[in-house]
C-alpha atoms as a PDB file:
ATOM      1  CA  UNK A   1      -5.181 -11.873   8.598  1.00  0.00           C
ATOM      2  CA  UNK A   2      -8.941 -10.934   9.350  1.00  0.00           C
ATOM      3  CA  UNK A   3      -7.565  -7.786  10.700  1.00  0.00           C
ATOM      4  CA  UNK A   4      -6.018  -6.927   8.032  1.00  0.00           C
ATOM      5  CA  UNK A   5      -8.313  -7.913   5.031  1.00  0.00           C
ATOM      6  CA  UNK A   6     -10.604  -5.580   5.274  1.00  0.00           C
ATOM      7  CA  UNK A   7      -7.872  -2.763   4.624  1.00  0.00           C
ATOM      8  CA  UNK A   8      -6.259  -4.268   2.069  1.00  0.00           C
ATOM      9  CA  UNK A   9      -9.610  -5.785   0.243  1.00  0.00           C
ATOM     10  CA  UNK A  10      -9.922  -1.288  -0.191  1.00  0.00           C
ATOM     11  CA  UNK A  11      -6.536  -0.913  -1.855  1.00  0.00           C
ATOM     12  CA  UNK A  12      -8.160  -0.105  -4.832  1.00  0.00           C
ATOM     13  CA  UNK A  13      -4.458   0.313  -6.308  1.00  0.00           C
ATOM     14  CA  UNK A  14      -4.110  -3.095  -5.421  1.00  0.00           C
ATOM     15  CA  UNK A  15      -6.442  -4.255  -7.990  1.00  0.00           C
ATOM     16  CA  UNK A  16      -4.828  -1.657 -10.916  1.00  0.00           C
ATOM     17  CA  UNK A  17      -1.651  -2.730 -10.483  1.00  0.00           C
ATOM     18  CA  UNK A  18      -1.934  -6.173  -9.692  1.00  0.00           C
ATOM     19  CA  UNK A  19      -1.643  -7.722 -13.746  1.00  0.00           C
ATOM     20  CA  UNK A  20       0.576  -5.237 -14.616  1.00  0.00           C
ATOM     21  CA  UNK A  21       3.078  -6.332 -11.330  1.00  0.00           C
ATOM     22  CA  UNK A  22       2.380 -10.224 -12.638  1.00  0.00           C
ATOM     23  CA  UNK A  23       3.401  -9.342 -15.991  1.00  0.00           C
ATOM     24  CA  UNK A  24       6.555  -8.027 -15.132  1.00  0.00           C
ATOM     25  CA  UNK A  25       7.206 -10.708 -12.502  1.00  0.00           C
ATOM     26  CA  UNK A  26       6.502 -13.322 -14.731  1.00  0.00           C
ATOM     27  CA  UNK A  27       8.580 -11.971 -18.108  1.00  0.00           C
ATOM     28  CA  UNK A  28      11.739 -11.037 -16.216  1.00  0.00           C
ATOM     29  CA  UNK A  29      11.977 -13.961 -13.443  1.00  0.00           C
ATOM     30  CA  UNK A  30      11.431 -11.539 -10.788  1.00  0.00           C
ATOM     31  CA  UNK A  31       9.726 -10.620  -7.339  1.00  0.00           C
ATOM     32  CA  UNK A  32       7.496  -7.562  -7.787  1.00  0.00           C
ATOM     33  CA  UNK A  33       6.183  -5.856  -4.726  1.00  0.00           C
ATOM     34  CA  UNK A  34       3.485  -3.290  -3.696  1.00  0.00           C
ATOM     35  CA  UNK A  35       3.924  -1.225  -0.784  1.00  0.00           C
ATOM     36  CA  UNK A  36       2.703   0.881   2.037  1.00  0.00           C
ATOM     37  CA  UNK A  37       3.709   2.653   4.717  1.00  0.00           C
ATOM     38  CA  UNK A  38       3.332   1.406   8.281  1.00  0.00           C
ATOM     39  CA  UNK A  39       5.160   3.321  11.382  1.00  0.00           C
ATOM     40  CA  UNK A  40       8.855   3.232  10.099  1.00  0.00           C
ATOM     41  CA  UNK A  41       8.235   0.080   7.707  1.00  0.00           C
ATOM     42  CA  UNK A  42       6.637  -0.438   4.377  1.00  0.00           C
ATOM     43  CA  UNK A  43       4.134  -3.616   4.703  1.00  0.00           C
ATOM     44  CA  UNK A  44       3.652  -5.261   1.449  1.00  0.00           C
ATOM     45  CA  UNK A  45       0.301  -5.319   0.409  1.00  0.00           C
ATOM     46  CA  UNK A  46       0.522  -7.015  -2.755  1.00  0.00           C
ATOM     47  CA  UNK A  47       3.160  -9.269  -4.246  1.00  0.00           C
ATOM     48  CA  UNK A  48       4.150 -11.570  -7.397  1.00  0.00           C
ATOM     49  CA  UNK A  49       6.913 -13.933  -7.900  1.00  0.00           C
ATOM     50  CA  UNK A  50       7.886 -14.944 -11.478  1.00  0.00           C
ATOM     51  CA  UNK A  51       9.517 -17.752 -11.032  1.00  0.00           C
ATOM     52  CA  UNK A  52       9.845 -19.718  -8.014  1.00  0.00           C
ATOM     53  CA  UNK A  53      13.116 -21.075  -7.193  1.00  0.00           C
ATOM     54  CA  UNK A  54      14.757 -17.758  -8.771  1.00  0.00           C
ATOM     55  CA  UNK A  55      12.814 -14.940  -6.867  1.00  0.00           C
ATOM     56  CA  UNK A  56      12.231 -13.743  -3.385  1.00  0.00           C
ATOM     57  CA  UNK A  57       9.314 -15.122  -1.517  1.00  0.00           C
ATOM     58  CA  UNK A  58       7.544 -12.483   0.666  1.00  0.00           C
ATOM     59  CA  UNK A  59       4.093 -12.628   1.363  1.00  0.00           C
ATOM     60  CA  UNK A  60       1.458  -9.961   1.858  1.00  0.00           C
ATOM     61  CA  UNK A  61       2.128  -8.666   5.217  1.00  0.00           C
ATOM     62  CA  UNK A  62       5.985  -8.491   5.267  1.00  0.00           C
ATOM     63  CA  UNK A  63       7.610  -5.773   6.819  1.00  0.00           C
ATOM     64  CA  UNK A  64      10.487  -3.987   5.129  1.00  0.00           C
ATOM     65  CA  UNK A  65      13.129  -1.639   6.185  1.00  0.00           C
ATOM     66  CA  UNK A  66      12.456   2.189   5.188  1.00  0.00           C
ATOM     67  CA  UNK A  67      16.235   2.836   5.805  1.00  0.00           C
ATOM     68  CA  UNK A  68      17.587   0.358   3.771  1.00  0.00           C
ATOM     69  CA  UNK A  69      15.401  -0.889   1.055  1.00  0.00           C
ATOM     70  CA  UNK A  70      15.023   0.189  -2.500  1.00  0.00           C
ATOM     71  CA  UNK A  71      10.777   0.092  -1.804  1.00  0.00           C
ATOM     72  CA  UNK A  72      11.220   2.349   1.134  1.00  0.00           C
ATOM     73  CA  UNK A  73      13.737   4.730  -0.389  1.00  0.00           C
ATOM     74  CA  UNK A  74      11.629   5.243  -3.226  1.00  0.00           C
ATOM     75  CA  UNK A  75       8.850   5.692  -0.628  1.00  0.00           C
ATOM     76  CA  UNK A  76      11.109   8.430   0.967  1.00  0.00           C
ATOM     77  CA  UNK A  77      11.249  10.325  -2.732  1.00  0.00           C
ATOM     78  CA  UNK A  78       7.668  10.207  -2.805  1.00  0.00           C
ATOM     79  CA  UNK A  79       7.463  12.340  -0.030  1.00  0.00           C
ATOM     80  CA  UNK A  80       7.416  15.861   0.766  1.00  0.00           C
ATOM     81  CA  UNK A  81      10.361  17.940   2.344  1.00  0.00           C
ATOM     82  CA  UNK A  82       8.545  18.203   5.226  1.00  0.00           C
ATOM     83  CA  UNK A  83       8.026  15.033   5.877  1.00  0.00           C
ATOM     84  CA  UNK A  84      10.670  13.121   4.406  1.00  0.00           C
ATOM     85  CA  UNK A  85      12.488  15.287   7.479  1.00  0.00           C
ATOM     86  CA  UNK A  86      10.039  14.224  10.274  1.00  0.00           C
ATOM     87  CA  UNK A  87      10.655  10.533   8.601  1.00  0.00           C
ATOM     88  CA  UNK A  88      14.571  11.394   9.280  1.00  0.00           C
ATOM     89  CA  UNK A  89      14.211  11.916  12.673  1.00  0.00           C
ATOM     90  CA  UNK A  90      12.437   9.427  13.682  1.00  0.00           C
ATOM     91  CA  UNK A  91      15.324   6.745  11.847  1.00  0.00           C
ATOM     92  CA  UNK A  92      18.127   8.856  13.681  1.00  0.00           C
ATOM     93  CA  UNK A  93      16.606   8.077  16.704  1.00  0.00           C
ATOM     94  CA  UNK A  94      15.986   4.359  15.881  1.00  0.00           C
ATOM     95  CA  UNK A  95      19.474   4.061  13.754  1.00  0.00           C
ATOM     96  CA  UNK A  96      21.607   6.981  16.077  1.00  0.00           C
ATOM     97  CA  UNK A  97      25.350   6.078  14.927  1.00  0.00           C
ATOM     98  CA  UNK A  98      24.370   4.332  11.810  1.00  0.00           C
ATOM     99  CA  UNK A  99      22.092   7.276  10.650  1.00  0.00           C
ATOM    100  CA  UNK A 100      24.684   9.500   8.942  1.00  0.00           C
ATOM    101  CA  UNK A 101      25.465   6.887   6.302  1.00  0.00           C
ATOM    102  CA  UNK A 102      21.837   5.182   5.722  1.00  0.00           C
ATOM    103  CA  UNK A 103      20.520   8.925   5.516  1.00  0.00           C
ATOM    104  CA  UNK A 104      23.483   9.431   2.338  1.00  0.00           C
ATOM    105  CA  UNK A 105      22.359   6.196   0.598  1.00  0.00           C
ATOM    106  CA  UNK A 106      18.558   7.665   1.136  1.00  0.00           C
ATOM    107  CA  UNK A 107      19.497  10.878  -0.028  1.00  0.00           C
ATOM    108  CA  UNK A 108      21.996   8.693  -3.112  1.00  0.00           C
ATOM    109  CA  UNK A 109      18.513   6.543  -3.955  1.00  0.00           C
ATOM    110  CA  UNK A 110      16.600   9.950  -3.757  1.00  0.00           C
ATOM    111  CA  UNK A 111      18.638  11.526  -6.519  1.00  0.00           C
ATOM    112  CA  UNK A 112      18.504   8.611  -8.577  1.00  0.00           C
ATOM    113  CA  UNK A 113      15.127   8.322  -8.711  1.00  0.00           C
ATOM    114  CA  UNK A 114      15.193  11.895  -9.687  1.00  0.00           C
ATOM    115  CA  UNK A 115      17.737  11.245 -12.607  1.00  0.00           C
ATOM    116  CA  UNK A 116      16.047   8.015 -13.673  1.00  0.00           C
ATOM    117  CA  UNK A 117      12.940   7.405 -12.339  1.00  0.00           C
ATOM    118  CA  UNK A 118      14.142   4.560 -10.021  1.00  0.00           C
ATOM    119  CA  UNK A 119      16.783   3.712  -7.629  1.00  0.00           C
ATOM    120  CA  UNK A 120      18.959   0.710  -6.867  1.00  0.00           C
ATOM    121  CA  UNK A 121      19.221  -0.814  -3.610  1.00  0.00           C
ATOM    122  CA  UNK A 122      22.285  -3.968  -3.937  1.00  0.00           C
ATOM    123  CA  UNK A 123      22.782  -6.684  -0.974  1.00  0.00           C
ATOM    124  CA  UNK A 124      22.306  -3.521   1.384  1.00  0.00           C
ATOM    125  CA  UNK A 125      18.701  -4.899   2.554  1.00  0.00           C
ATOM    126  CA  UNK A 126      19.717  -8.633   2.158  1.00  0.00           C
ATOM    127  CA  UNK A 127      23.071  -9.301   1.138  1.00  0.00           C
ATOM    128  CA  UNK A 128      21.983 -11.824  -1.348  1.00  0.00           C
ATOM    129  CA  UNK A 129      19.355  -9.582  -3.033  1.00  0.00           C
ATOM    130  CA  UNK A 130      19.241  -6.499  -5.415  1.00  0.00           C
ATOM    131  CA  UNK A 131      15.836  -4.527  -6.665  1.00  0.00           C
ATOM    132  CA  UNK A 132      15.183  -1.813  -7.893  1.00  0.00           C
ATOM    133  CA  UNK A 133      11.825   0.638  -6.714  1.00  0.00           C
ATOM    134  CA  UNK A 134       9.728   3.861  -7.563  1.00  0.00           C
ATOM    135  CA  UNK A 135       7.950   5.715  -5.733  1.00  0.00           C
ATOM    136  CA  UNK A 136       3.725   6.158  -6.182  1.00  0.00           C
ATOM    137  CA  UNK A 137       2.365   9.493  -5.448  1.00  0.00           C
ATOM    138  CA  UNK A 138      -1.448  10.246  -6.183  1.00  0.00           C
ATOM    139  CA  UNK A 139      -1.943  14.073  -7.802  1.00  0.00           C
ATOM    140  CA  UNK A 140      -2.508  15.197  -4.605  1.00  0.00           C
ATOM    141  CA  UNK A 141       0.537  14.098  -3.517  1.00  0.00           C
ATOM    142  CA  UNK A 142      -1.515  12.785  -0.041  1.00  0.00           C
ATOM    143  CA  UNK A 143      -1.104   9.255  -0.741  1.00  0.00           C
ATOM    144  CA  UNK A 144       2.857   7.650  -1.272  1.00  0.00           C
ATOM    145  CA  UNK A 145       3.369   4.182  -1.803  1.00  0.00           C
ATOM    146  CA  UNK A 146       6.475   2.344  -3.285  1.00  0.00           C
ATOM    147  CA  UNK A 147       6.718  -0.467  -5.727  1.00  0.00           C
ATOM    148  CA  UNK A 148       9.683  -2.566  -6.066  1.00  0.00           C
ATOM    149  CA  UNK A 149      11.477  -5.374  -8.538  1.00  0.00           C
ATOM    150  CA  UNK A 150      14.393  -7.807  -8.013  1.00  0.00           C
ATOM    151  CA  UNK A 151      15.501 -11.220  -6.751  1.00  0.00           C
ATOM    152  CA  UNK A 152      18.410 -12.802  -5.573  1.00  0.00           C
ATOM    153  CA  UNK A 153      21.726 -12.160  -6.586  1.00  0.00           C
ATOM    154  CA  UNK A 154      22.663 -14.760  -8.738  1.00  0.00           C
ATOM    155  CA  UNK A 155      18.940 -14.438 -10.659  1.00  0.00           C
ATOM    156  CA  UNK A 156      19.602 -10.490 -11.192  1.00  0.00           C
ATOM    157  CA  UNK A 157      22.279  -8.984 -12.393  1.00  0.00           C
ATOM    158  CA  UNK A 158      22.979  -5.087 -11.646  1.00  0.00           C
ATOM    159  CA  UNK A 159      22.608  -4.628 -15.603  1.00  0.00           C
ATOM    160  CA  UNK A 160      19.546  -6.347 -16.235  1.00  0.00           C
ATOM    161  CA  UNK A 161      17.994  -4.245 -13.329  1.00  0.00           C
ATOM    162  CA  UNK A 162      19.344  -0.761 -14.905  1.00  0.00           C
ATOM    163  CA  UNK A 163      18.854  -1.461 -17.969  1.00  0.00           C
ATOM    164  CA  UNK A 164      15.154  -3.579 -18.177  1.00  0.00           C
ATOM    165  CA  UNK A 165      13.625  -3.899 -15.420  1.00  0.00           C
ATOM    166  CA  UNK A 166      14.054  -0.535 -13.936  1.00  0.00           C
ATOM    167  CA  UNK A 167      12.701   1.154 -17.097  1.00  0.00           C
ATOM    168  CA  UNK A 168       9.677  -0.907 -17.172  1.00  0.00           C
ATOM    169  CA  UNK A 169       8.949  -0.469 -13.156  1.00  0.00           C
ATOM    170  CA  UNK A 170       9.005   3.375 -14.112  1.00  0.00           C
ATOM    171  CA  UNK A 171       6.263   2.926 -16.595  1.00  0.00           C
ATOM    172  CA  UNK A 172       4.117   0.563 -14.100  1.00  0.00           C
ATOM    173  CA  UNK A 173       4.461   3.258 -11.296  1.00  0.00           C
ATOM    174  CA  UNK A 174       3.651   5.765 -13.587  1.00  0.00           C
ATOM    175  CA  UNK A 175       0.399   4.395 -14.858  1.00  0.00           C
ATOM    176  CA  UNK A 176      -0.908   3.464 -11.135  1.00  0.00           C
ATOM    177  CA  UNK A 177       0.319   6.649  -9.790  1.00  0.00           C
ATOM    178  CA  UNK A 178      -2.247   8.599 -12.024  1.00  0.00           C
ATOM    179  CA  UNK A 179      -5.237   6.306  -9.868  1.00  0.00           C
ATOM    180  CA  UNK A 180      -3.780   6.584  -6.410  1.00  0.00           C
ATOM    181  CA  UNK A 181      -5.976   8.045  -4.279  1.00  0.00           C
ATOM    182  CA  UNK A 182      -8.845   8.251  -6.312  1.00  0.00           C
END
């Protein structure tokens, strides 16, 4: 963890979006997550849990898919087309025969995020989990993070995440967007 503080103590986004994750968390019984990028994982840098014995428990630190989670879909979005496609090669080589179909639920998360502001990642990741997950792009479009919201299966429902939750992680990762990178 010493290694580590010192980069995430200068995540300035860390401190902007912090309340506004811990709100959410807390008013709709759900894990909130902030994101970065790390080789072919996102590493959570920040995290909030609503309620307890209803949410997922991931600490600072824990490594996430790219290729199968909503956080590092949405991270994928974020990106350019350039290097969303250097990003693609690098998970063929790591996912070879299982490639074709994790790069159409990519591509699937892509356009929703595109025709809603968010996409929807269900028991792909962990089969007992659904979230949901923007992307964060600073003006410049040199910084991409990803911010995601869900739980377990039996604390989410696909609706609640469509229709609530979903909606208001838009707005959150539209306010912190406009201060990433600065």
């Amino acid at each position: 963890m010493s290694l580590g503080y010192p980069l995430l103590s200068g995540l300035a986004v860390r401190h902007l979006a912090h309340d506004q994750m811990a709100e959410l968390a807390s008013s709709g019984g759900c894990s909130v997550a902030l994101g970065a990028r790390d080789r072919l994982s996102i590493v959570y840098v920040d995290e909030c849990c609503g309620n307890s014995s209803t949410t997922l428990r991931l600490d600072i630190g824990a490594r996430i898919e790219v290729a199968r989670s909503s956080i590092g879909r949405a991270w994928l979005a974020g990106l350019g087309e350039e290097q969303r496609e250097n990003i693609y090669e690098q998970l063929e080589s790591v996912y070879a025969n299982e490639w074709s179909d994790l790069k159409a639920r990519a591509e699937d998360a892509i356009e929703q995020i595109h025709e809603r502001g968010y996409c929807l990642v269900d028991q792909e990741w962990r089969k007992d989990t659904r979230t949901v997950a923007v992307p964060l792009v600073s003006a410049d479009g040199n910084t991409v993070m990803g911010i995601s919201c869900g739980g377990p299966t039996f604390a989410v429902s696909v609706s609640v995440l469509e229709q609530e939750l979903g909606p208001r992680l838009r707005h959150i990762g539209e306010n912190i967007s406009k201060f990433l990178g600065k």
